[in-house]
C-alpha atoms as a PDB file:
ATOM      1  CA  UNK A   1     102.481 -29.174 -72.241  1.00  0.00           C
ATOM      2  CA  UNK A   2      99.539 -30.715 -70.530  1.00  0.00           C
ATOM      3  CA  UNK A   3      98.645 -28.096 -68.322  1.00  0.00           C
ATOM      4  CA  UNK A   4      98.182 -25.451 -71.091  1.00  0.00           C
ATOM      5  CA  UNK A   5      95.930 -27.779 -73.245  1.00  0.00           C
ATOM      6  CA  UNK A   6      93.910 -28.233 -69.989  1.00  0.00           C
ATOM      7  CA  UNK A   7      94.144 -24.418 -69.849  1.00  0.00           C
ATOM      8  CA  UNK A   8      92.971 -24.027 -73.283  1.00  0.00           C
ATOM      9  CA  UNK A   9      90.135 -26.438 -73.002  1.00  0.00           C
ATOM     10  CA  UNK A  10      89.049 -25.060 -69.654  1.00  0.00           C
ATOM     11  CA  UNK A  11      89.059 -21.237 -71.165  1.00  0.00           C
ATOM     12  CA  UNK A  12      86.859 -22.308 -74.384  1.00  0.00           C
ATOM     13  CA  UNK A  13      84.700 -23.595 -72.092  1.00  0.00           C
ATOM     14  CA  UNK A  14      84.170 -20.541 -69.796  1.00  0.00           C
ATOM     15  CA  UNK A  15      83.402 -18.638 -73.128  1.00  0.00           C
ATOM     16  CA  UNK A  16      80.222 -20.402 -73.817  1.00  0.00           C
ATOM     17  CA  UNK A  17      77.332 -18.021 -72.786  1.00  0.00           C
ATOM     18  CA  UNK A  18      74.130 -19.280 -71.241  1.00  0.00           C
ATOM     19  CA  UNK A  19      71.696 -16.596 -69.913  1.00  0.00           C
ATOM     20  CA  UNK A  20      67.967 -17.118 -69.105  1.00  0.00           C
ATOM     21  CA  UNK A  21      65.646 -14.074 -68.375  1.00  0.00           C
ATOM     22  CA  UNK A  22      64.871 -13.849 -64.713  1.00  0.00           C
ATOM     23  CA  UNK A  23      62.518 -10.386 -64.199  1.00  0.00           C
ATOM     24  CA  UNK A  24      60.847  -7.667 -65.889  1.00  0.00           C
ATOM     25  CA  UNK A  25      60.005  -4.477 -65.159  1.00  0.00           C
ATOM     26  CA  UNK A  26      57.638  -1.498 -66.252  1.00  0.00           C
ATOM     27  CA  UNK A  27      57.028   2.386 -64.814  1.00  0.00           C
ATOM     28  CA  UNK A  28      56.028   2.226 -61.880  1.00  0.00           C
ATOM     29  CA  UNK A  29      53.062   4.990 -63.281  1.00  0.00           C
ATOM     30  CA  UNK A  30      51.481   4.464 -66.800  1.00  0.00           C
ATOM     31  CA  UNK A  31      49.410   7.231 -68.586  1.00  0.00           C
ATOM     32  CA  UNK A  32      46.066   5.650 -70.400  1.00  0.00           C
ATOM     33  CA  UNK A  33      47.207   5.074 -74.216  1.00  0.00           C
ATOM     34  CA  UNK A  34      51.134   6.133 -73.945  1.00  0.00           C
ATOM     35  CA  UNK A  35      53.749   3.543 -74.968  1.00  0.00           C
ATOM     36  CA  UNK A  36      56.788   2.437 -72.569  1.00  0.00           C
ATOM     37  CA  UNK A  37      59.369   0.317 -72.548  1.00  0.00           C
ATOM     38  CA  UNK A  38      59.044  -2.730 -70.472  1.00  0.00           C
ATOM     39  CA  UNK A  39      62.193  -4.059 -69.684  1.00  0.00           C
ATOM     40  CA  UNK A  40      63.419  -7.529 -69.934  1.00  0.00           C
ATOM     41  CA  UNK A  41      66.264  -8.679 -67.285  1.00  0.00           C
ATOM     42  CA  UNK A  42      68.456 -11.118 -68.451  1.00  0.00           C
ATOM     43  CA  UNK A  43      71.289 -12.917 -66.331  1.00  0.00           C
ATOM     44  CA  UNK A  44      73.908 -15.510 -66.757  1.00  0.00           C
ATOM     45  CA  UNK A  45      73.150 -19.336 -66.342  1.00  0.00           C
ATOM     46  CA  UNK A  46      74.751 -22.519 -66.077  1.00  0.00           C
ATOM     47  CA  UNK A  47      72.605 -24.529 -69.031  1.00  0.00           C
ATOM     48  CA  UNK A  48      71.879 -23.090 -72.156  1.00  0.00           C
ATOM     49  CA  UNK A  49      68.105 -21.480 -72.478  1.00  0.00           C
ATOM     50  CA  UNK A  50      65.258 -20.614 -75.652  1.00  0.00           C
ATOM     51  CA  UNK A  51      63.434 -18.217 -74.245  1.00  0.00           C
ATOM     52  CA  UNK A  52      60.223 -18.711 -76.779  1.00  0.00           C
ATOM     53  CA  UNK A  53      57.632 -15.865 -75.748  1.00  0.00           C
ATOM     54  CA  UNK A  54      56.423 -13.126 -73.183  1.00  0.00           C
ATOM     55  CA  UNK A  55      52.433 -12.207 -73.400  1.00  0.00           C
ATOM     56  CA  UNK A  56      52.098  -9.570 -70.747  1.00  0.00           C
ATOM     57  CA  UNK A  57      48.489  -7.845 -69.661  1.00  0.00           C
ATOM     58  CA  UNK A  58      47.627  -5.987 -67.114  1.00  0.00           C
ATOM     59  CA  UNK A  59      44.421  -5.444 -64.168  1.00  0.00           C
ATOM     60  CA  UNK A  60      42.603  -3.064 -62.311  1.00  0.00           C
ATOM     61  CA  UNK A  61      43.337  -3.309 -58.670  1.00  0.00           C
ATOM     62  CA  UNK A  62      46.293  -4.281 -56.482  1.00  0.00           C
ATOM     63  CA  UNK A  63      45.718  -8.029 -56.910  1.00  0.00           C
ATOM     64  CA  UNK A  64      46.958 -10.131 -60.173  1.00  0.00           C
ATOM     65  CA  UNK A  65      44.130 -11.714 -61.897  1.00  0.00           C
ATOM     66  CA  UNK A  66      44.008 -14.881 -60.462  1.00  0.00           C
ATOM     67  CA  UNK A  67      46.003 -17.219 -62.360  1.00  0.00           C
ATOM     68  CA  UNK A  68      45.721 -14.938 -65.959  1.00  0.00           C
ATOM     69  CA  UNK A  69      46.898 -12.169 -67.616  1.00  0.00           C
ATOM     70  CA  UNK A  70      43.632  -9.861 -66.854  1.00  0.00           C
ATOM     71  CA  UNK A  71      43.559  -7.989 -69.729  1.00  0.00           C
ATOM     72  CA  UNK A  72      45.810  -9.289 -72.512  1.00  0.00           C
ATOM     73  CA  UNK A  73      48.229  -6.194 -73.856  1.00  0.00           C
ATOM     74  CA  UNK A  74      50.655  -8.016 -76.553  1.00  0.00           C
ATOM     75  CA  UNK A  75      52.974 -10.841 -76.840  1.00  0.00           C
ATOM     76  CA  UNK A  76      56.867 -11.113 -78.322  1.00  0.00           C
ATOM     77  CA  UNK A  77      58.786 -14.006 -79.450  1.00  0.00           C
ATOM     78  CA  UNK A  78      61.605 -13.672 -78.193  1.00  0.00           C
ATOM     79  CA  UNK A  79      63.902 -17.062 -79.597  1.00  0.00           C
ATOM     80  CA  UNK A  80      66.549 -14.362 -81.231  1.00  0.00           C
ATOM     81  CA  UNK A  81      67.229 -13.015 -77.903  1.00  0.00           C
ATOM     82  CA  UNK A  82      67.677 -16.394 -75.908  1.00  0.00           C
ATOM     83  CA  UNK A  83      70.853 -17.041 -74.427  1.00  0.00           C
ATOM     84  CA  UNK A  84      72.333 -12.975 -74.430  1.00  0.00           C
ATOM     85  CA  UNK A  85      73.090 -12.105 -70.487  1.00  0.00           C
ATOM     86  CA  UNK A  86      72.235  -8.375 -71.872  1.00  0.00           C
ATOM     87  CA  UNK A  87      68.915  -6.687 -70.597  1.00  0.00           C
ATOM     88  CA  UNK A  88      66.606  -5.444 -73.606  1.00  0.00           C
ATOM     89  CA  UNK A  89      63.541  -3.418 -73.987  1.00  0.00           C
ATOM     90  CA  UNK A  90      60.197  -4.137 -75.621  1.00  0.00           C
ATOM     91  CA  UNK A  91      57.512  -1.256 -76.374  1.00  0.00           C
ATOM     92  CA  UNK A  92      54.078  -2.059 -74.796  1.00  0.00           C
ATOM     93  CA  UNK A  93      51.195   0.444 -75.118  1.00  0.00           C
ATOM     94  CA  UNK A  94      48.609   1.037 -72.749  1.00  0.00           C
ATOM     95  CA  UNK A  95      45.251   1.534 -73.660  1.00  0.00           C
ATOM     96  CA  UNK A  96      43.785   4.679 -73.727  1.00  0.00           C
ATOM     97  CA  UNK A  97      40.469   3.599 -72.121  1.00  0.00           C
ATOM     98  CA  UNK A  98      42.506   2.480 -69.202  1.00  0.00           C
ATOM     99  CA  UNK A  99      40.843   3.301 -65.824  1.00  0.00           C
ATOM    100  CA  UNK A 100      43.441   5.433 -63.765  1.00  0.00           C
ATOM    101  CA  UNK A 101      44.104   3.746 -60.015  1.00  0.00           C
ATOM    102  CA  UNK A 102      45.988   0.860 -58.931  1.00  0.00           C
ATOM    103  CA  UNK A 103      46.401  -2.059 -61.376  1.00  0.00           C
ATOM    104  CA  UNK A 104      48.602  -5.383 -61.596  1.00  0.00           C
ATOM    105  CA  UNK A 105      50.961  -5.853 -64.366  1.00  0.00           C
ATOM    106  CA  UNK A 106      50.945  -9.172 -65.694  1.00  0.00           C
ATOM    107  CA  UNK A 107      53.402 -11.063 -68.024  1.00  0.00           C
ATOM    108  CA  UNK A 108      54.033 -15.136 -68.587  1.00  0.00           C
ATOM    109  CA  UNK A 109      57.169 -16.313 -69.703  1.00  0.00           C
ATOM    110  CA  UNK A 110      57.510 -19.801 -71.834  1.00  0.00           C
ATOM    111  CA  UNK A 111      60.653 -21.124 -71.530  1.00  0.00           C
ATOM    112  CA  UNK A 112      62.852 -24.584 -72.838  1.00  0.00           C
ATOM    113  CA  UNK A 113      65.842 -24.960 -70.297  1.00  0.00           C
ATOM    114  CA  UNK A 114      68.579 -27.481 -71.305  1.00  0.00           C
ATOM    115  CA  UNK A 115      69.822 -29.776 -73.726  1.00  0.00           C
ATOM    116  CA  UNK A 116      66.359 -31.919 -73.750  1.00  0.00           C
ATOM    117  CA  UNK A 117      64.394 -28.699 -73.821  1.00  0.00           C
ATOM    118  CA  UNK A 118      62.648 -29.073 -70.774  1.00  0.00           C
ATOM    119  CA  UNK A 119      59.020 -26.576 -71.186  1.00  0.00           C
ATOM    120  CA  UNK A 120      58.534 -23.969 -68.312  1.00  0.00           C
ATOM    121  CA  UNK A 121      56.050 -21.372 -68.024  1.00  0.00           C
ATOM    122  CA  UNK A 122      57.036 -18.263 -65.400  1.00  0.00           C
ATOM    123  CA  UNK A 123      54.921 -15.917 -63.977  1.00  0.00           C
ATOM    124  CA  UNK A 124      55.724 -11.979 -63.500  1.00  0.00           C
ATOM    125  CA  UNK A 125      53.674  -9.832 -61.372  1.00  0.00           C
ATOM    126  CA  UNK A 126      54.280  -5.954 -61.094  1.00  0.00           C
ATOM    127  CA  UNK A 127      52.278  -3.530 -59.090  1.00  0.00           C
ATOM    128  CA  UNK A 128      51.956   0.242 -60.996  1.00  0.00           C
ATOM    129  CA  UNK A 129      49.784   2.534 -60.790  1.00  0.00           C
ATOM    130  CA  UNK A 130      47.737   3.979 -64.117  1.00  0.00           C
ATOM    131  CA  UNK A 131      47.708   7.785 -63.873  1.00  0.00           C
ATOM    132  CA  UNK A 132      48.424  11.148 -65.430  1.00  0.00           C
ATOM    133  CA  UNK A 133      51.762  10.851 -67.003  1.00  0.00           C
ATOM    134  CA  UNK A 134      54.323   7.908 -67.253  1.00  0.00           C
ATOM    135  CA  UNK A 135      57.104   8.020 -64.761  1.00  0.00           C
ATOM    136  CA  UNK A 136      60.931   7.051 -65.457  1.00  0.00           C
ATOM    137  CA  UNK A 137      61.049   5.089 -62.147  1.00  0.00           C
ATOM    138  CA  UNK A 138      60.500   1.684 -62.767  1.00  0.00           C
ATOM    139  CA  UNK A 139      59.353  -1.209 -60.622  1.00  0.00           C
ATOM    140  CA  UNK A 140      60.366  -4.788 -60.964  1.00  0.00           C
ATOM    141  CA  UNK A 141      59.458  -8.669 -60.586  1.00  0.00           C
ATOM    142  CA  UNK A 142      61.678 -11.395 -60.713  1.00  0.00           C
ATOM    143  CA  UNK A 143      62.749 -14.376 -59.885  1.00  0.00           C
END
C-alpha cells in the first residue's frame, strides 16, 4: 500500500511542467519591409519560469550593437506563454528602408526564474543577412 501512494505522489509530481525559453531564431535572409516569423524556442526546466517580455531590434553590420538593441523593431509580453515547453512564433516586420548587407539581429529577454522570482535579463544575438527576398532557412541563438 505504501509503495503505490509513493508511486502516486512521485507521478503527480513528474506532471508539473516548467519550461523557460532558451533561443530564438529568424531567416537567415530578410527582405526590407516583409514580415517573418521569429521563432521562440522553448525547453523543459527544473523550476517554474514567467517569461515577462522579448524587445528584439536589429543592426547594420556583422557586429551586435554593443550592449543594445541597435535599432529597436517591437516588443511582446509574453507572461501567457511562460512555462509551455512548446516553441511559438511571433510576427516581426522589417522595415522597408532597411539597408540590404549584413546586419545583427538583436533581441533581450526579461525573465523571473523560481519561486522568489529571481529578475534576469538574456541576451540573443543572430547574424542574417537583409536582401532580396526572405528565405525559409532560419538561423538561431541560444543559450
Amino acid at each position: 500500500m505504501r509503495a503505490s501512494s509513493v508511486l502516486t505522489a512521485s507521478a503527480s509530481l513528474f506532471s508539473l511542467a516548467h519550461a523557460r525559453i532558451f533561443g530564438v531564431g529568424v531567416p537567415s535572409t530578410i527582405k526590407p519591409g516583409d514580415t517573418f516569423d521569429l521563432i521562440i524556442e522553448a525547453q523543459n526546466y527544473i523550476q517554474p519560469v514567467t517569461d515577462v517580455a522579448i524587445a528584439v531590434g536589429y543592426s547594420l553590420g556583422g557586429a551586435p550593437a554593443a550592449d543594445g538593441l541597435g535599432i529597436f523593431l517591437t516588443a511582446f509580453d509574453l507572461v501567457d506563454e511562460s512555462n509551455v515547453p512548446v516553441n511559438y512564433n511571433k510576427s516581426v516586420t522589417l522595415p522597408a528602408t532597411a539597408h540590404t548587407g549584413a546586419a545583427t539581429f538583436t533581441a533581450s529577454l526579461t525573465t523571473l526564474y523560481g519561486a522568489r522570482y529571481e529578475p534576469t535579463l538574456v541576451p540573443f544575438s543572430i547574424s542574417f543577412t537583409i536582401g532580396n527576398e526572405t528565405s525559409t532557412a532560419y538561423v538561431y541563438d541560444g543559450l
